[in-house]
PDB file of N, CA and C in Angstrom:
ATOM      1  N   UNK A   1       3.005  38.153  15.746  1.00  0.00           N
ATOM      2  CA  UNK A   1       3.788  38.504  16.890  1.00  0.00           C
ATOM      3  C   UNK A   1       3.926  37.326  17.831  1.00  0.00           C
ATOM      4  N   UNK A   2       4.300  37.392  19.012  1.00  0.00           N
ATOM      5  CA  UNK A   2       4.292  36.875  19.831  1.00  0.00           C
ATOM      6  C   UNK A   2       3.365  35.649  20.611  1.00  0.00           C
ATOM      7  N   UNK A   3       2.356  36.461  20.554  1.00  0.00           N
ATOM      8  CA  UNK A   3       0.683  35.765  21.083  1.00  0.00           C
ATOM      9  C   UNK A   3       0.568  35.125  20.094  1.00  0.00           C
ATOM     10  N   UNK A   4       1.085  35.122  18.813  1.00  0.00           N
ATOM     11  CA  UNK A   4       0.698  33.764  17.502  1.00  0.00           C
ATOM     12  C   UNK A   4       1.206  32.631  17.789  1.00  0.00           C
ATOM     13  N   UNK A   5       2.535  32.732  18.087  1.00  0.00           N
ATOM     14  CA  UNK A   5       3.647  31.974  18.807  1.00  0.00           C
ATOM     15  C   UNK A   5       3.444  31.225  19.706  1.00  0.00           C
ATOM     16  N   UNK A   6       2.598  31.943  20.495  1.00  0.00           N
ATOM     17  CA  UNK A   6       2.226  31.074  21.834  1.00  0.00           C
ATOM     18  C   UNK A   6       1.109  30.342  21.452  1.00  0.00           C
ATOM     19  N   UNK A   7       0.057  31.207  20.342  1.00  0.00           N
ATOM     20  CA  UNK A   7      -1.469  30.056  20.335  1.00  0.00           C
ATOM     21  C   UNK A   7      -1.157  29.102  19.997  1.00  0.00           C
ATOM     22  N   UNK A   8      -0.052  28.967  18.247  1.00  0.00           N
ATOM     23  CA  UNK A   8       0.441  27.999  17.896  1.00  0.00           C
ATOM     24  C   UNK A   8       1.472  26.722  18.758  1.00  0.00           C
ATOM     25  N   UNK A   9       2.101  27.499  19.237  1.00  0.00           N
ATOM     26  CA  UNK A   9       2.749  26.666  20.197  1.00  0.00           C
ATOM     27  C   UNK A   9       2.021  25.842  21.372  1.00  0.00           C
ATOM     28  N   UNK A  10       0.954  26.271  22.183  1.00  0.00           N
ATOM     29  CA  UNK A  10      -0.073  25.613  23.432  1.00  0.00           C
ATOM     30  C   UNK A  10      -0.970  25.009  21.943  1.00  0.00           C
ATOM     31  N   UNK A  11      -1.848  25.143  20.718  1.00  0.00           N
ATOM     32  CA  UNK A  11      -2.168  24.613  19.936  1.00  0.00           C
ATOM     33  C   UNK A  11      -1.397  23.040  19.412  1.00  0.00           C
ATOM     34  N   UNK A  12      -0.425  22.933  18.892  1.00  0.00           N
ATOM     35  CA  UNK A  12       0.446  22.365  18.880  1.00  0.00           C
ATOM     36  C   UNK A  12       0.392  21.349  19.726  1.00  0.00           C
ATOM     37  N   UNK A  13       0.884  21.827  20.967  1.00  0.00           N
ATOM     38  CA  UNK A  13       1.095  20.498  22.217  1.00  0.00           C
ATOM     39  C   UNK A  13      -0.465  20.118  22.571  1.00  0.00           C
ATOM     40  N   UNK A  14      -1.244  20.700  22.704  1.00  0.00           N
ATOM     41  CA  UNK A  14      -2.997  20.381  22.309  1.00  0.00           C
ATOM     42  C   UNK A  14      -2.893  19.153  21.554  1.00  0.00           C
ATOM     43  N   UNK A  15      -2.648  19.061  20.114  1.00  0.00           N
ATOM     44  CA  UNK A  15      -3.607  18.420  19.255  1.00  0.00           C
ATOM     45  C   UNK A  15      -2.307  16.700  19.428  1.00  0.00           C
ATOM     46  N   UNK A  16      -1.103  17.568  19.797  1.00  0.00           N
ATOM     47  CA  UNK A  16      -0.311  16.343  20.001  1.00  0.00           C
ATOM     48  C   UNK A  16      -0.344  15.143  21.058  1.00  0.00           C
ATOM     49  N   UNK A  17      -0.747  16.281  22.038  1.00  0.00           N
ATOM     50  CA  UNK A  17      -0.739  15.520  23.493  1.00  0.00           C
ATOM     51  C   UNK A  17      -2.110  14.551  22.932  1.00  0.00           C
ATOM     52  N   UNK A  18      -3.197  15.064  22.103  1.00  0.00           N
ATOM     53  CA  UNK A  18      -4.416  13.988  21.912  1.00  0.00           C
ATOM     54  C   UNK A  18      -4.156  13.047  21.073  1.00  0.00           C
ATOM     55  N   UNK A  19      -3.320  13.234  19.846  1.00  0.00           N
ATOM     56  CA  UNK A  19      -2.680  11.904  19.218  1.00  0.00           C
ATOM     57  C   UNK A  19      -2.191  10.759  19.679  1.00  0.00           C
ATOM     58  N   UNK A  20      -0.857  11.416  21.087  1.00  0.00           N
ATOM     59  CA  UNK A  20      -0.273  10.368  21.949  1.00  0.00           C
ATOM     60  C   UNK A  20      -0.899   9.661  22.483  1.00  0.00           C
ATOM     61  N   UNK A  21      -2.188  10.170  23.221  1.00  0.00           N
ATOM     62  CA  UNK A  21      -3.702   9.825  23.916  1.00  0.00           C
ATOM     63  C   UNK A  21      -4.235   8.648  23.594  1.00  0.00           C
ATOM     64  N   UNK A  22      -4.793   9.022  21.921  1.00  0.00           N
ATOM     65  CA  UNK A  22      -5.598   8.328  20.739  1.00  0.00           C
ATOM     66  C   UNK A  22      -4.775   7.054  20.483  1.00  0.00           C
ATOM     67  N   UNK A  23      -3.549   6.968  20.322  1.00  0.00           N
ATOM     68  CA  UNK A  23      -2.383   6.085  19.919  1.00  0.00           C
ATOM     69  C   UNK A  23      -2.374   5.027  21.631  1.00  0.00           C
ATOM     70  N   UNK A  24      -1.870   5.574  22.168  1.00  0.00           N
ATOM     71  CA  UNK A  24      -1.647   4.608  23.475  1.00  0.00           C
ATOM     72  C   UNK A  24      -3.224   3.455  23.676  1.00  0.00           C
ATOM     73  N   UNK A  25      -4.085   4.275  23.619  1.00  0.00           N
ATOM     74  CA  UNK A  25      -5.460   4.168  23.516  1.00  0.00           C
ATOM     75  C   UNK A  25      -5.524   2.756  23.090  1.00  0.00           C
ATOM     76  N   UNK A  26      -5.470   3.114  21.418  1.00  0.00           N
ATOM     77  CA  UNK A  26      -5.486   2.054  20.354  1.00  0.00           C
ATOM     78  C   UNK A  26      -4.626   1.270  20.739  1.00  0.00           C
ATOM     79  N   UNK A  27      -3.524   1.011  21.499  1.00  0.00           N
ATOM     80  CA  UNK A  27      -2.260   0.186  22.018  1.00  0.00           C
ATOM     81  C   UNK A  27      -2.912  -1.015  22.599  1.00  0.00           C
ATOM     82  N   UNK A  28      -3.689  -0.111  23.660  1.00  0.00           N
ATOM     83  CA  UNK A  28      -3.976  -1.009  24.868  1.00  0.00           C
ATOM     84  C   UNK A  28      -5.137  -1.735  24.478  1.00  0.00           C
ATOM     85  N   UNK A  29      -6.318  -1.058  23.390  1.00  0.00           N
ATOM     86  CA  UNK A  29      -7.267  -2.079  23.064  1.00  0.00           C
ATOM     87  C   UNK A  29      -6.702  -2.986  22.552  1.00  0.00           C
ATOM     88  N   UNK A  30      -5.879  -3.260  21.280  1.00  0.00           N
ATOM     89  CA  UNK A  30      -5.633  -4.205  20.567  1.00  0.00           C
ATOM     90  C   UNK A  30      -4.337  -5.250  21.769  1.00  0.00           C
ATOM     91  N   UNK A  31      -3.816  -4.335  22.654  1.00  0.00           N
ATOM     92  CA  UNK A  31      -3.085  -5.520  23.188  1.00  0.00           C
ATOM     93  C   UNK A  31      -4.071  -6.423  24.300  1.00  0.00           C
ATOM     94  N   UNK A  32      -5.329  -5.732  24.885  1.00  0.00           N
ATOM     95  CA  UNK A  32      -6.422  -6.402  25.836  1.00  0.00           C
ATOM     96  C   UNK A  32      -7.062  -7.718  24.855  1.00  0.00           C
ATOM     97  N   UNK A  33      -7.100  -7.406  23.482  1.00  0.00           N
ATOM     98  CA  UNK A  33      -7.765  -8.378  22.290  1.00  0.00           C
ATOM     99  C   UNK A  33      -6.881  -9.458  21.966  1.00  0.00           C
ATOM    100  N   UNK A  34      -5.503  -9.157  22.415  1.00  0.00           N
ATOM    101  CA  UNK A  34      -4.624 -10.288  22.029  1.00  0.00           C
ATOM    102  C   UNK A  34      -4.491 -11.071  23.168  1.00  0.00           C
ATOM    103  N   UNK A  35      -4.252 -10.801  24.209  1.00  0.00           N
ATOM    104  CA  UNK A  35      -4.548 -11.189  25.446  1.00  0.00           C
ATOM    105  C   UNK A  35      -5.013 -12.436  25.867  1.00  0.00           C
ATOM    106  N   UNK A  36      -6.723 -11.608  25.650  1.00  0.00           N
ATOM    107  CA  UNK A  36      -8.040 -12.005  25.870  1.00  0.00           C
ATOM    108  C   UNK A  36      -8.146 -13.640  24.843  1.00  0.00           C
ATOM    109  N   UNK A  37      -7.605 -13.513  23.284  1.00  0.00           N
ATOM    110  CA  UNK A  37      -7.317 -14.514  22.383  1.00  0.00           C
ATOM    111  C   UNK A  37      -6.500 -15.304  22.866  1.00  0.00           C
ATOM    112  N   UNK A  38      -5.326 -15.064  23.780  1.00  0.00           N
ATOM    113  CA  UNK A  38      -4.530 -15.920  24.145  1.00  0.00           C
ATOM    114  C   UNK A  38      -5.019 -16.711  25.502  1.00  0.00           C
ATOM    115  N   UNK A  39      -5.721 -15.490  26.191  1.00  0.00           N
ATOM    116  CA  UNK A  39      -6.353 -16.553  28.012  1.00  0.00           C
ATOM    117  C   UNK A  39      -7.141 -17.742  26.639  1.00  0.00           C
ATOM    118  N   UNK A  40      -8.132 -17.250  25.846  1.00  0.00           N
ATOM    119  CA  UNK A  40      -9.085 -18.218  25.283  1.00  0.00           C
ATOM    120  C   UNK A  40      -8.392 -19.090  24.752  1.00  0.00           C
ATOM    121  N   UNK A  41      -7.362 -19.457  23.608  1.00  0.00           N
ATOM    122  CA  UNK A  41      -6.734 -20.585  23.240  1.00  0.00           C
ATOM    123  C   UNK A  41      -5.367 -20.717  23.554  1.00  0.00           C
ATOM    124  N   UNK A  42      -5.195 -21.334  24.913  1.00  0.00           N
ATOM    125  CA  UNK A  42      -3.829 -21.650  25.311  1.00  0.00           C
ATOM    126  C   UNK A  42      -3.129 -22.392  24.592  1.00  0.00           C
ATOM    127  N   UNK A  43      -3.876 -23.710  24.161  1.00  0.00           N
ATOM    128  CA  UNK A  43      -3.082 -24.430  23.325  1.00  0.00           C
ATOM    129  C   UNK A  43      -2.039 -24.434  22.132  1.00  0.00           C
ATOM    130  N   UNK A  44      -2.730 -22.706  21.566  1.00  0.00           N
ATOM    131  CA  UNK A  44      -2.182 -22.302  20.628  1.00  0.00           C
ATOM    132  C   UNK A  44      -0.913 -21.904  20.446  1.00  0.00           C
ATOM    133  N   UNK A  45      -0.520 -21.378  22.264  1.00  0.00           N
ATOM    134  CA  UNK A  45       0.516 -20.439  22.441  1.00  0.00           C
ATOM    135  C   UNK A  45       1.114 -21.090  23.490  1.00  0.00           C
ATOM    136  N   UNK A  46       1.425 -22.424  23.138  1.00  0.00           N
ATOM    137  CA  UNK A  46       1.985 -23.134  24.482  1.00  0.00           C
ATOM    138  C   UNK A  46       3.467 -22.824  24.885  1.00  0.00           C
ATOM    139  N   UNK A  47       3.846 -22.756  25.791  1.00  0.00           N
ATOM    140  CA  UNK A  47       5.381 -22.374  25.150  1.00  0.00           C
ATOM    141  C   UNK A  47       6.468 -23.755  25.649  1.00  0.00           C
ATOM    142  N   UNK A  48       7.296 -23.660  24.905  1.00  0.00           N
ATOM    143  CA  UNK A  48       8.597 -24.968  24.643  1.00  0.00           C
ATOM    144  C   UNK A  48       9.315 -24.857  26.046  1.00  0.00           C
ATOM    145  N   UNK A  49       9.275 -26.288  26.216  1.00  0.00           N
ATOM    146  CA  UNK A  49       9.772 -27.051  27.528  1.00  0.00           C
ATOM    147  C   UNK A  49      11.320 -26.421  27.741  1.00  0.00           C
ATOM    148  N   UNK A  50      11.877 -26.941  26.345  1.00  0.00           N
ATOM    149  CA  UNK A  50      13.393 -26.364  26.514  1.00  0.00           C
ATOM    150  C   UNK A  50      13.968 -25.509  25.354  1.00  0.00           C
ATOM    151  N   UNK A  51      14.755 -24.869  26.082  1.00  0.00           N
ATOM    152  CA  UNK A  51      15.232 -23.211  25.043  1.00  0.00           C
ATOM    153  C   UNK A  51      16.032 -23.777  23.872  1.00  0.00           C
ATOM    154  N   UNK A  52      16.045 -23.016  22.694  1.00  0.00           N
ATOM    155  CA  UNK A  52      16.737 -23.671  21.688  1.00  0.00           C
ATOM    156  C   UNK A  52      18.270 -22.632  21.782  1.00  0.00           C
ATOM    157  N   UNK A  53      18.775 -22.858  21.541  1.00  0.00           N
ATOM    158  CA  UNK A  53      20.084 -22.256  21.313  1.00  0.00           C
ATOM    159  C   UNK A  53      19.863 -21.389  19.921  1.00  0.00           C
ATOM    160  N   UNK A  54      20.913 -20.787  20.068  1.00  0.00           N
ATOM    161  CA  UNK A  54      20.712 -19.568  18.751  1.00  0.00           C
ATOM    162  C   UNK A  54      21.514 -20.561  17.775  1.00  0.00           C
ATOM    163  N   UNK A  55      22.799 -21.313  17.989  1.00  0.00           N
ATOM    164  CA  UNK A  55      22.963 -22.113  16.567  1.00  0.00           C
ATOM    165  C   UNK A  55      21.698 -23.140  16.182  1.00  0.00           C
ATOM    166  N   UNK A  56      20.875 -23.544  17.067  1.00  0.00           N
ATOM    167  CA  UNK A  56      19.431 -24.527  16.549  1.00  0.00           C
ATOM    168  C   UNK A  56      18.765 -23.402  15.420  1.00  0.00           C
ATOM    169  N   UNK A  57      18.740 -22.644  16.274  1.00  0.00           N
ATOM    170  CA  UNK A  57      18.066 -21.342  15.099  1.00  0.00           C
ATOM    171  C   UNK A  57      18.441 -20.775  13.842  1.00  0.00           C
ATOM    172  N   UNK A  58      19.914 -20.861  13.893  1.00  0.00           N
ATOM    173  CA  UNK A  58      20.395 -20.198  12.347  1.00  0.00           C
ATOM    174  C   UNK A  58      21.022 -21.339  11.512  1.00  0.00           C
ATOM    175  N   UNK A  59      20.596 -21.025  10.086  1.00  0.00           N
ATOM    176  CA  UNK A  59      21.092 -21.760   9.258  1.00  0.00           C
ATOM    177  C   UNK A  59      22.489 -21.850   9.538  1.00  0.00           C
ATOM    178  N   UNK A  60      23.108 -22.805   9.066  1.00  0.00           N
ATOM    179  CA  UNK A  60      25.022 -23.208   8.444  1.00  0.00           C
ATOM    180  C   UNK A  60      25.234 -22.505   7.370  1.00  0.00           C
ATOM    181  N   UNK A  61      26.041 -21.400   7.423  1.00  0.00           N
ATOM    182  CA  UNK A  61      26.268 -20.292   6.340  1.00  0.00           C
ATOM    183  C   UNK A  61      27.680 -21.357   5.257  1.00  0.00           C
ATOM    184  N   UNK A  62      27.450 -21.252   4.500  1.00  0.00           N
ATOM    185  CA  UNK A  62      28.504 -21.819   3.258  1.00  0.00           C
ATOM    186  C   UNK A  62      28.549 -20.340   2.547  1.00  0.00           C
ATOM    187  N   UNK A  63      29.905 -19.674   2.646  1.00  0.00           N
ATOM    188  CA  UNK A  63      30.195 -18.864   1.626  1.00  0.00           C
ATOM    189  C   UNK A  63      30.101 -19.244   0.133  1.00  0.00           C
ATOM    190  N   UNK A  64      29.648 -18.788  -0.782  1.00  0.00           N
ATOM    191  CA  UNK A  64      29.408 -18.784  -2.241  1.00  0.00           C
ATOM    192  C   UNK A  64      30.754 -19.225  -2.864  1.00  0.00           C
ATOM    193  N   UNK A  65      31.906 -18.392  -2.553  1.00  0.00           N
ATOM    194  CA  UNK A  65      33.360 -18.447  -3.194  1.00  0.00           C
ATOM    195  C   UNK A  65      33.609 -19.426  -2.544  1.00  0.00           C
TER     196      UNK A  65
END
C-alpha cells in the first residue's frame, strides 16, 4: 500500500543522500592530497610565462585525399 511507498521512498532518499555524502567526501580528500602535493613541489607545476595559442596546440591537418 501506501506506507510501502513512503518507507521505500524516505528509504531511498536515506541511503542516497549518504552516497552523495560518501562521494563529495572522497572528492575533497583526494582534492586536499593533490593540493597538499602541489603546495610541496611547486617546481613541478610551474605554470608558463606566456599562453600558447590553440593553433601552437593542434597539429596541421593534411586531408588523406
Amino acid at each position: 500500500g501506501v506506507h510501502r511507498q513512503i518507507l521505500f521512498a524516505s528509504l531511498g532518499w536515506f541511503v542516497g543522500y549518504q552516497l552523495v555524502k560518501r562521494a563529495e567526501y572522497v572528492h575533497a580528500k583526494v582534492d586536499r592530497e593533490l593540493f597538499e602535493y602541489i603546495r610541496h613541489h611547486p617546481v613541478d607545476f610551474h605554470s608558463a610565462t606566456e599562453k600558447k595559442r590553440i593553433g601552437e596546440l593542434l597539429e596541421d591537418f593534411h586531408p588523406i585525399r
